[in-house]
C-alpha atoms as a PDB file:
ATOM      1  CA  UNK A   1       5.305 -35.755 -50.775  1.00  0.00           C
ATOM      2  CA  UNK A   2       1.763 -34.215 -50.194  1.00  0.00           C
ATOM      3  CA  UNK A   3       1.493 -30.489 -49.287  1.00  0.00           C
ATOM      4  CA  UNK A   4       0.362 -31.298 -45.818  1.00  0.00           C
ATOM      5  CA  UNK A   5       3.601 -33.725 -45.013  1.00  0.00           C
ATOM      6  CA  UNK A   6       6.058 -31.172 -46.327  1.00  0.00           C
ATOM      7  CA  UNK A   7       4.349 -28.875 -44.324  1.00  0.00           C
ATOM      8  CA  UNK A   8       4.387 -30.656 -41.252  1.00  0.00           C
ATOM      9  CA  UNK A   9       7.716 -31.162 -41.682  1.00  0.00           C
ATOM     10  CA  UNK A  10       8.781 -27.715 -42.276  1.00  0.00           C
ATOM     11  CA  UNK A  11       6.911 -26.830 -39.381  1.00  0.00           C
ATOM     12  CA  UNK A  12       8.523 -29.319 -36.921  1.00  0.00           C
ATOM     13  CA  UNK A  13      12.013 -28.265 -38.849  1.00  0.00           C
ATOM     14  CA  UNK A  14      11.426 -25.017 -38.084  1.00  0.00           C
ATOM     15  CA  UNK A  15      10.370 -25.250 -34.098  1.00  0.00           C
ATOM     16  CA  UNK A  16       7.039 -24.062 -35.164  1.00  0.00           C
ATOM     17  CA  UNK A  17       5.833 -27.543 -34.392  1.00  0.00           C
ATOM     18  CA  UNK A  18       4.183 -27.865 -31.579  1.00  0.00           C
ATOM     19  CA  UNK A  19       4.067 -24.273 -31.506  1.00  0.00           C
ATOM     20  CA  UNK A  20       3.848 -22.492 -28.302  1.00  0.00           C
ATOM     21  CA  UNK A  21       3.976 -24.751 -25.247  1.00  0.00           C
ATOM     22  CA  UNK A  22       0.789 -25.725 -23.685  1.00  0.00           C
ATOM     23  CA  UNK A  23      -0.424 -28.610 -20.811  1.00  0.00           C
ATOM     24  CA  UNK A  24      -0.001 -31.702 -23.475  1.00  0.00           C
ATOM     25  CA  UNK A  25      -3.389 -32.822 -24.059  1.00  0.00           C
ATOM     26  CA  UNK A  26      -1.935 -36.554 -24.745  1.00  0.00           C
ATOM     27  CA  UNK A  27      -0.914 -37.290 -21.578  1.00  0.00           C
ATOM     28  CA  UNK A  28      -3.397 -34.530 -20.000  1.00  0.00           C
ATOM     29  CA  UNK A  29      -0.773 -33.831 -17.318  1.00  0.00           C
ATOM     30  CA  UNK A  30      -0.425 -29.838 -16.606  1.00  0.00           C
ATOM     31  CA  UNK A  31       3.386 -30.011 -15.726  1.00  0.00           C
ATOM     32  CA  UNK A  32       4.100 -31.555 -19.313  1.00  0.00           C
ATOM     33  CA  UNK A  33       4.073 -29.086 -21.768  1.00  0.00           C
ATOM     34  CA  UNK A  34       4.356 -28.861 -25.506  1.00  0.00           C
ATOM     35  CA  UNK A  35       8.024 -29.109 -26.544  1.00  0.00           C
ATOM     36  CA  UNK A  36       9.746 -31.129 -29.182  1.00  0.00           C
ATOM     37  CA  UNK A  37      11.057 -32.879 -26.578  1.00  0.00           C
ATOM     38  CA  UNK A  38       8.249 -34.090 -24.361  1.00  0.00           C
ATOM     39  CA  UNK A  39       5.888 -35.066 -27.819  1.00  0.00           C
ATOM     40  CA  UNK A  40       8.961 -37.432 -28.984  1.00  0.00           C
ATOM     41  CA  UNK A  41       8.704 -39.033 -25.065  1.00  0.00           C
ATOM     42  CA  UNK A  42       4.897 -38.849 -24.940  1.00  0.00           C
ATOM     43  CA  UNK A  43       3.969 -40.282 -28.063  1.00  0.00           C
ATOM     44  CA  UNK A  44       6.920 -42.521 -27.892  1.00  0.00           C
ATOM     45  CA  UNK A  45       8.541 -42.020 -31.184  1.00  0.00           C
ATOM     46  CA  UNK A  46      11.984 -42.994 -29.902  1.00  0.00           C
ATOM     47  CA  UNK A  47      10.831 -46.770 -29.530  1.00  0.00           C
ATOM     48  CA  UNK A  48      12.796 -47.304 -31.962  1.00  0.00           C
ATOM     49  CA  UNK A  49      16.599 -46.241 -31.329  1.00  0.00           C
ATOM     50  CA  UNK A  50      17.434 -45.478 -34.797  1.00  0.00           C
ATOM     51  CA  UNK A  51      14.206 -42.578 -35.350  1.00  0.00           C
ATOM     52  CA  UNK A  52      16.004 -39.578 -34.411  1.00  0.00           C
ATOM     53  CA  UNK A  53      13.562 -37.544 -36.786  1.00  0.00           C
ATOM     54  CA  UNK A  54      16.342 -34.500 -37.470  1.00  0.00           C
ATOM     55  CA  UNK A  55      18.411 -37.485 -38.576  1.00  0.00           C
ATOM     56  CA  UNK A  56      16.621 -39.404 -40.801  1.00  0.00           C
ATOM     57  CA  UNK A  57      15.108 -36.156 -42.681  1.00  0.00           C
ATOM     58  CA  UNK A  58      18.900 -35.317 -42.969  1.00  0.00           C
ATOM     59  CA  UNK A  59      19.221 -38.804 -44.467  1.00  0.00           C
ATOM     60  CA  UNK A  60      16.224 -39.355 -47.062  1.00  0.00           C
ATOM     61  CA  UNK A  61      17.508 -41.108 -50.269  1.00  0.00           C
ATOM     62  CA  UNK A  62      18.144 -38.770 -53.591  1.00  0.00           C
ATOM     63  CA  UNK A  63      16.979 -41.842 -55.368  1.00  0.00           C
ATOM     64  CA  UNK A  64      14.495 -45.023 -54.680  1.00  0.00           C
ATOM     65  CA  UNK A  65      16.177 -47.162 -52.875  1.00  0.00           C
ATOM     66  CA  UNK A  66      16.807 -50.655 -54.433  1.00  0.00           C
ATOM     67  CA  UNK A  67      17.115 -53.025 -51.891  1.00  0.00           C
ATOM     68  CA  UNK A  68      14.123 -54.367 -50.282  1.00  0.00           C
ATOM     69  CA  UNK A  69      15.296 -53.905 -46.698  1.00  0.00           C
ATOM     70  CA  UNK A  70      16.067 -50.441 -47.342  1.00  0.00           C
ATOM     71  CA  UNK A  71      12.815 -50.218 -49.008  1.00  0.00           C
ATOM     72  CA  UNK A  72      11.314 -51.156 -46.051  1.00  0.00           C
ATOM     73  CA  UNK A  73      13.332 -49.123 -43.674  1.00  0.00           C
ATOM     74  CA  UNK A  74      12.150 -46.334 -45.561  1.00  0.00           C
ATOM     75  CA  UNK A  75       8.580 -47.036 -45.878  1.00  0.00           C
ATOM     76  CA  UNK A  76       7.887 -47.698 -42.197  1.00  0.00           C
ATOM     77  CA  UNK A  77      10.130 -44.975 -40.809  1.00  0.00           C
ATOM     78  CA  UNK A  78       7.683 -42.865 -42.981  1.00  0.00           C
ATOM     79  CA  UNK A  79       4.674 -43.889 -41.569  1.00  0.00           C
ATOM     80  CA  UNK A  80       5.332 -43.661 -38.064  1.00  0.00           C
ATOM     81  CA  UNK A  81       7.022 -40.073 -38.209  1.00  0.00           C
ATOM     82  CA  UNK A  82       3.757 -39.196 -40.869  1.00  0.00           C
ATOM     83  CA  UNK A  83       1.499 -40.660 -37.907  1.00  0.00           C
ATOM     84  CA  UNK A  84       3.572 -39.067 -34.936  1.00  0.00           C
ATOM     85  CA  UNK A  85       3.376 -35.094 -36.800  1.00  0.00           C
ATOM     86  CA  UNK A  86      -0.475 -35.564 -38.157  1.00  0.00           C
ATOM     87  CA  UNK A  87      -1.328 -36.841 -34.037  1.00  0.00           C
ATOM     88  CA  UNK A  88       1.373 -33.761 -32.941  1.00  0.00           C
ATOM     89  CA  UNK A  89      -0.542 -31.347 -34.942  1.00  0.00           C
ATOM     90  CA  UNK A  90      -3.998 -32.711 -34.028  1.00  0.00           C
ATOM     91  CA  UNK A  91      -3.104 -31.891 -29.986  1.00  0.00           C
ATOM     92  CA  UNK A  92      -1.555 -29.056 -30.524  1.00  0.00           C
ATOM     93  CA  UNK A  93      -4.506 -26.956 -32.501  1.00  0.00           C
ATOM     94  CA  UNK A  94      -7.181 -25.331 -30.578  1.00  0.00           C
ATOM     95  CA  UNK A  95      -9.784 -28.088 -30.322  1.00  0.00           C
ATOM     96  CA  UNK A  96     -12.416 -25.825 -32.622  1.00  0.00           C
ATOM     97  CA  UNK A  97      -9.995 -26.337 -35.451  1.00  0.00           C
ATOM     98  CA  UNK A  98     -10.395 -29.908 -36.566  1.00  0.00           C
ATOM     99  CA  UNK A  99      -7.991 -31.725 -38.637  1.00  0.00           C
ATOM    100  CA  UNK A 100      -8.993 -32.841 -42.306  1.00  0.00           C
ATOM    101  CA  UNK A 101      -7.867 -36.743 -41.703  1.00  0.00           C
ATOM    102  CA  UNK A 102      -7.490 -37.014 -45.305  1.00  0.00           C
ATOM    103  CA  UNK A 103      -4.557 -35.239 -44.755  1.00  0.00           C
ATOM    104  CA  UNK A 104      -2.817 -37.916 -43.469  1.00  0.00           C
ATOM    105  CA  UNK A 105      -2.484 -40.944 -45.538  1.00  0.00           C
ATOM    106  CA  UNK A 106      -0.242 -43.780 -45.482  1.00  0.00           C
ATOM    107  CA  UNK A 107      -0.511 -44.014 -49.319  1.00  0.00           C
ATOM    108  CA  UNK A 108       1.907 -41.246 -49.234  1.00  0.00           C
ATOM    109  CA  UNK A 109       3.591 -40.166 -52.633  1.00  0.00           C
ATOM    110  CA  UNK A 110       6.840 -40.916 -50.989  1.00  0.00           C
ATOM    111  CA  UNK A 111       5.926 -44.533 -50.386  1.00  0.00           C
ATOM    112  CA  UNK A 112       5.284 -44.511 -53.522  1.00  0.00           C
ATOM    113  CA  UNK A 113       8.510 -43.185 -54.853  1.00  0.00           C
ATOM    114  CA  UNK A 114      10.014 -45.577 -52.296  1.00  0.00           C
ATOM    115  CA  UNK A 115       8.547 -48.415 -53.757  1.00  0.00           C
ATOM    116  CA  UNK A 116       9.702 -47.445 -57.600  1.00  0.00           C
ATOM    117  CA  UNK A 117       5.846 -46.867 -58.242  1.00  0.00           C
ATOM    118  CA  UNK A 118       4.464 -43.948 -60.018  1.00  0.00           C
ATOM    119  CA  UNK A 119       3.335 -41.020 -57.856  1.00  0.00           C
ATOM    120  CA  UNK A 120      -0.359 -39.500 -58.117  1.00  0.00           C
ATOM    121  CA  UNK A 121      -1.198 -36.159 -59.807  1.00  0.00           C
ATOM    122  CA  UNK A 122      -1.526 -34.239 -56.088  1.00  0.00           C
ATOM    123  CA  UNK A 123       2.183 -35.179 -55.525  1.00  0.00           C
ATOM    124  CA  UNK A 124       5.154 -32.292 -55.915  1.00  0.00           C
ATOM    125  CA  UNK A 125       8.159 -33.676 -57.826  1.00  0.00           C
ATOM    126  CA  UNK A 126      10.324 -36.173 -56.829  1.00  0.00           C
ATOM    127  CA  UNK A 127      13.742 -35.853 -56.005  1.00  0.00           C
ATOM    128  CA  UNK A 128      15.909 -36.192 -59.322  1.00  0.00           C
ATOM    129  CA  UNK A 129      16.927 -39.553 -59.878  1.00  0.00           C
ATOM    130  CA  UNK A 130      20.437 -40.155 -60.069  1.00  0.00           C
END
């Protein structure tokens, strides 16, 4: 996991994420403000019934998972919360304080874990396998 995921994560753990409440500037509408709750509903991360994000980042595997469907449950459960907190953070800074986009990748060094693959140098350890 990069520095900038666990941090976003951390963050949205925390409450800190999306910070104070201010007018949403996803949906631009002034009576919709910031909260955990109305970013899940705005940028419609509950599509999917099963992406309760306290839930799965109470579930992530100990170990690589070794079926492929897991695999894949894994992988693009990932990439949509990765997407959903990068987009979360991007609204929710002042506007003069751009986002690095290389911050966000979808070559994460948990997809890579995932997948059995070797993780890059910039990664923190892996969980211990078991």
């Amino acid at each position: 996991m990069t520095v900038h995921e666990r941090s976003r994560l951390i963050r949205w753990r925390m409450g800190w994420l999306p910070g104070k409440p201010q007018a949403c500037r996803n949906c631009n509408q002034i009576d919709n403000l910031t909260t955990q709750l109305h970013v899940i509903i705005c940028f419609q991360i509950c599509e999917n019934p099963d992406m309760d994000i306290h839930a799965f980042l109470n579930s992530l595997p100990k170990s690589p998972p070794r079926s492929s469907a897991d695999k894949i449950y894994w992988k693009n459960h990932w990439i949509v919360l990765q997407q959903f907190l990068y987009h979360l953070e991007s609204i929710c800074l002042p506007p003069d304080e751009p986002i690095d986009p290389t911050t966000y990748t979808d070559q994460s060094p948990f997809i890579a874990w995932i997948n059995g693959s070797s993780p890059s140098s910039t990664t923190t350890p892996s969980p211990a396998h078991a």
